[in-house]
Protein backbone atom coordinates (compact mmCIF):
# COMPACT_ATOMS: atom_id res chain seq x y z
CA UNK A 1 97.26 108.93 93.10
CA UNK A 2 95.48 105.47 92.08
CA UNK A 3 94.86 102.98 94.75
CA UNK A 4 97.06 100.41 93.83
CA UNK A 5 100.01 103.12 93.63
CA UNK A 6 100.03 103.07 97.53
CA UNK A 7 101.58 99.55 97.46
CA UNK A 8 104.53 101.38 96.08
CA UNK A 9 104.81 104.52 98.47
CA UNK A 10 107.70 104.93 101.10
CA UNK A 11 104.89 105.58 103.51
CA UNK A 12 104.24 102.70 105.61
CA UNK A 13 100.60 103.94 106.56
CA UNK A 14 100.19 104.07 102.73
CA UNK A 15 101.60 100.84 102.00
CA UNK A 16 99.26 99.26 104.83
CA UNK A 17 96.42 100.58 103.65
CA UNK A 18 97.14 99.36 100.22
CA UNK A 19 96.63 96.03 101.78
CA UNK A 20 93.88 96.29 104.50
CA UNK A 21 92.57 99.97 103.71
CA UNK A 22 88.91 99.54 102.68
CA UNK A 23 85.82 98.19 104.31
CA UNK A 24 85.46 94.47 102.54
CA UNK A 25 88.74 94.10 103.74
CA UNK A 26 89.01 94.50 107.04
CA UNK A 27 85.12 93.02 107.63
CA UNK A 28 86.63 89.71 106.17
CA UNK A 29 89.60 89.79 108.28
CA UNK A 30 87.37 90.55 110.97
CA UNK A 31 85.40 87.57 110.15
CA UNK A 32 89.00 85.32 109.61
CA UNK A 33 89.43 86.27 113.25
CA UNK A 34 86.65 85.05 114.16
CA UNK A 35 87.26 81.53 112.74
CA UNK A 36 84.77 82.07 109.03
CA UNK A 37 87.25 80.61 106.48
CA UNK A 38 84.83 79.38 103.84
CA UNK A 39 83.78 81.76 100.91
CA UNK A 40 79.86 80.94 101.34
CA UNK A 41 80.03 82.00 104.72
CA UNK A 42 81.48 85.10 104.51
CA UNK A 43 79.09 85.96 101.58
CA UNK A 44 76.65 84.80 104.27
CA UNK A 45 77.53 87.16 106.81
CA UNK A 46 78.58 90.36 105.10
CA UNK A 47 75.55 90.31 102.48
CA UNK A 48 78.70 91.51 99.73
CA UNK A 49 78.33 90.56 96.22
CA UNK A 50 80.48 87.17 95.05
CA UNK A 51 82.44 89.51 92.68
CA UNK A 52 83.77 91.67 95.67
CA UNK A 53 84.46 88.98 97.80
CA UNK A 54 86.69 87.18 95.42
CA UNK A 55 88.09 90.41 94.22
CA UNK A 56 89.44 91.07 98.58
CA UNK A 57 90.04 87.17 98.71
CA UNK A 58 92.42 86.94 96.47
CA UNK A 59 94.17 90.68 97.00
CA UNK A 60 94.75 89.37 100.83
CA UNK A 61 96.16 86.40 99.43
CA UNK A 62 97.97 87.97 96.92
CA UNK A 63 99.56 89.89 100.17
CA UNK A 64 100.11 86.84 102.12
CA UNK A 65 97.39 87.61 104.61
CA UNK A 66 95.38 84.92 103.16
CA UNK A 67 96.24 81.26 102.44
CA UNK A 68 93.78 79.14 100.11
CA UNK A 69 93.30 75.57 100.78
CA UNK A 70 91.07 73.18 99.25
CA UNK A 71 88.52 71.00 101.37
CA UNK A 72 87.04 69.52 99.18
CA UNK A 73 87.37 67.80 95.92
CA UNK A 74 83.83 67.84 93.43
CA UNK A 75 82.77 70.29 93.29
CA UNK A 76 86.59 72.05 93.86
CA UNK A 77 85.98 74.27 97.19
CA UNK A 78 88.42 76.17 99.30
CA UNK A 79 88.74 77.78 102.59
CA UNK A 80 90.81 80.81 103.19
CA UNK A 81 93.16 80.88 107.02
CA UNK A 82 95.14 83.52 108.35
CA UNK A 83 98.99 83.48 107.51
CA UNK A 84 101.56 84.51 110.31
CA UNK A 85 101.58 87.85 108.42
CA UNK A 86 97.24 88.14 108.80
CA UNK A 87 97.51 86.75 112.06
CA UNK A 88 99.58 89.74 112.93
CA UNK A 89 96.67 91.61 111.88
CA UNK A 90 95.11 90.90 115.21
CA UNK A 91 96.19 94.10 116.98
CA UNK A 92 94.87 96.09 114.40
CA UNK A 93 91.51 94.71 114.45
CA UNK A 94 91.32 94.92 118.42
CA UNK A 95 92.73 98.46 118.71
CA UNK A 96 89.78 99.57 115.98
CA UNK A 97 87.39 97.52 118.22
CA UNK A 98 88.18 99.33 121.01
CA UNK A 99 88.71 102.70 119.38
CA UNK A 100 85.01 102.53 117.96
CA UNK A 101 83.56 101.21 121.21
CA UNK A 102 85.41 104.61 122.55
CA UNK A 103 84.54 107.31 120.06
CA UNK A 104 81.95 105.64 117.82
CA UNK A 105 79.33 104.43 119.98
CA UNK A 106 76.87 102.54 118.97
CA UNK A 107 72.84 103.23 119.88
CA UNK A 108 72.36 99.74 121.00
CA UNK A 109 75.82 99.29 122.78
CA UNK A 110 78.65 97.52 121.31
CA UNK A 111 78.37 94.09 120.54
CA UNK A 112 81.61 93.57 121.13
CA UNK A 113 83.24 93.25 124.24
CA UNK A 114 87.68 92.40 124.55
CA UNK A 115 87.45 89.68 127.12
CA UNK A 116 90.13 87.45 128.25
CA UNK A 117 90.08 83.97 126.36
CA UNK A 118 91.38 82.36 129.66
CA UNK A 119 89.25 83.87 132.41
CA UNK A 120 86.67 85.83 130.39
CA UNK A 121 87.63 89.45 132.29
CA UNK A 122 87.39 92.45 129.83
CA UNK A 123 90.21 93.55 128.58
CA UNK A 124 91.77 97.40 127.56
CA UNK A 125 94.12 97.17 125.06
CA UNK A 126 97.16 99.25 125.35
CA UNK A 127 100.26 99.95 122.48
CA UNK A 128 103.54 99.15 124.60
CA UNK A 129 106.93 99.80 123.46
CA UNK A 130 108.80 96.31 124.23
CA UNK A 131 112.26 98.22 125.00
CA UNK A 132 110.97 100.63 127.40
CA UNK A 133 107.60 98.93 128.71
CA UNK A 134 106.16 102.41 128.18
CA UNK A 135 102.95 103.20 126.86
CA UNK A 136 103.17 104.20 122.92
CA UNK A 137 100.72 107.76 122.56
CA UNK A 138 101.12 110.67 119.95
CA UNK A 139 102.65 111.69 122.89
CA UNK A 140 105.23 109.67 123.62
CA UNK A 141 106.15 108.37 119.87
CA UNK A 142 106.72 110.27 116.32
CA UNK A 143 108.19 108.91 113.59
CA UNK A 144 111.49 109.38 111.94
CA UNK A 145 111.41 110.51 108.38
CA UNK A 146 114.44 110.21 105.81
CA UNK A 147 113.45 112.22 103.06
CA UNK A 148 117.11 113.46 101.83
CA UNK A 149 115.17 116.94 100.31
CA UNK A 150 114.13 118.21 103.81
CA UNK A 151 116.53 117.47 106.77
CA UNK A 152 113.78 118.86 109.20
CA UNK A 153 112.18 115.80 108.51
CA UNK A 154 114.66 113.39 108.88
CA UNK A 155 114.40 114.28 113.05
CA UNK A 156 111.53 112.78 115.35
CA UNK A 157 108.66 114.47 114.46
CA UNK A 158 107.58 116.65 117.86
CA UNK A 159 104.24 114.84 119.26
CA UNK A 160 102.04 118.26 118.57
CA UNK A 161 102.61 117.74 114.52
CA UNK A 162 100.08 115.14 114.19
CA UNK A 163 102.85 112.81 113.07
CA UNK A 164 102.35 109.05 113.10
């Protein structure tokens, strides 16, 4: 399967990672987050080749995760800000942060640290269902599949399947 076929899949992991799934990507979001919106800057700071940045700029737009506004006139320059739909993003990027700091750690220590913007206290982020206020696990979640050639599927996956 190409790439750009996952856009297209039922699978919403697939269809996500159609969008986000490669390292450019989620670096420059990363960056977005952190308020870089301006194309020399991000060049700057990831050390990627103009061709590949312009190539993930304008596939997040494209998506709607980017928005492109000009601020300036001569010569024509543009900055690139989050959308509500990048903005929701945000969860994504902190759950890997916090993941990584977790399971991938780093021989220097992390340079990141989830703090609190209000009172600067670290943070542990945490998936919660908003019905139940319960924790969301492999345990405690699967997904609910409805492929009409296997009716096994179409039930809550058990949470020892590896299901999403």
């Amino acid at each position: 399967m190409r790439w750009n076929d996952l856009r297209e899949e039922a699978c919403p992991v697939a269809r996500g990672l159609s969008v986000v799934g490669d390292r450019w990507t989620m670096l420059i979001l990363r960056d977005c987050f952190q308020g870089i919106r301006r194309f020399e800057k991000m060049q700057e700071r990831l050390g990627i080749t103009r061709h590949v940045l312009s190539d993930r700029l304008k596939k997040l737009e494209n998506a709607g995760v980017l928005h492109r506004e000009q601020y300036q006139q001569r010569p024509p320059r543009h900055e690139y800000l989050l959308t509500e739909s990048g903005k929701a993003l945000y969860p994504v990027i902190v759950t890997l942060v916090d993941w990584a700091n977790a399971n991938v750690p780093a021989r220097a220590g992390s340079s990141v640290t989830l703090v609190n913007r209000e009172t600067g206290i670290p943070v542990t982020p945490m998936l919660v269902d908003t019905t139940t206020g319960r924790e969301i696990t492999h345990a405690t979640v699967g997904g609910r599949y409805s492929e009409p050639s296997d009716a096994e599927t179409s039930a809550a996956r058990s949470p020892d399947d590896g299901s999403a």
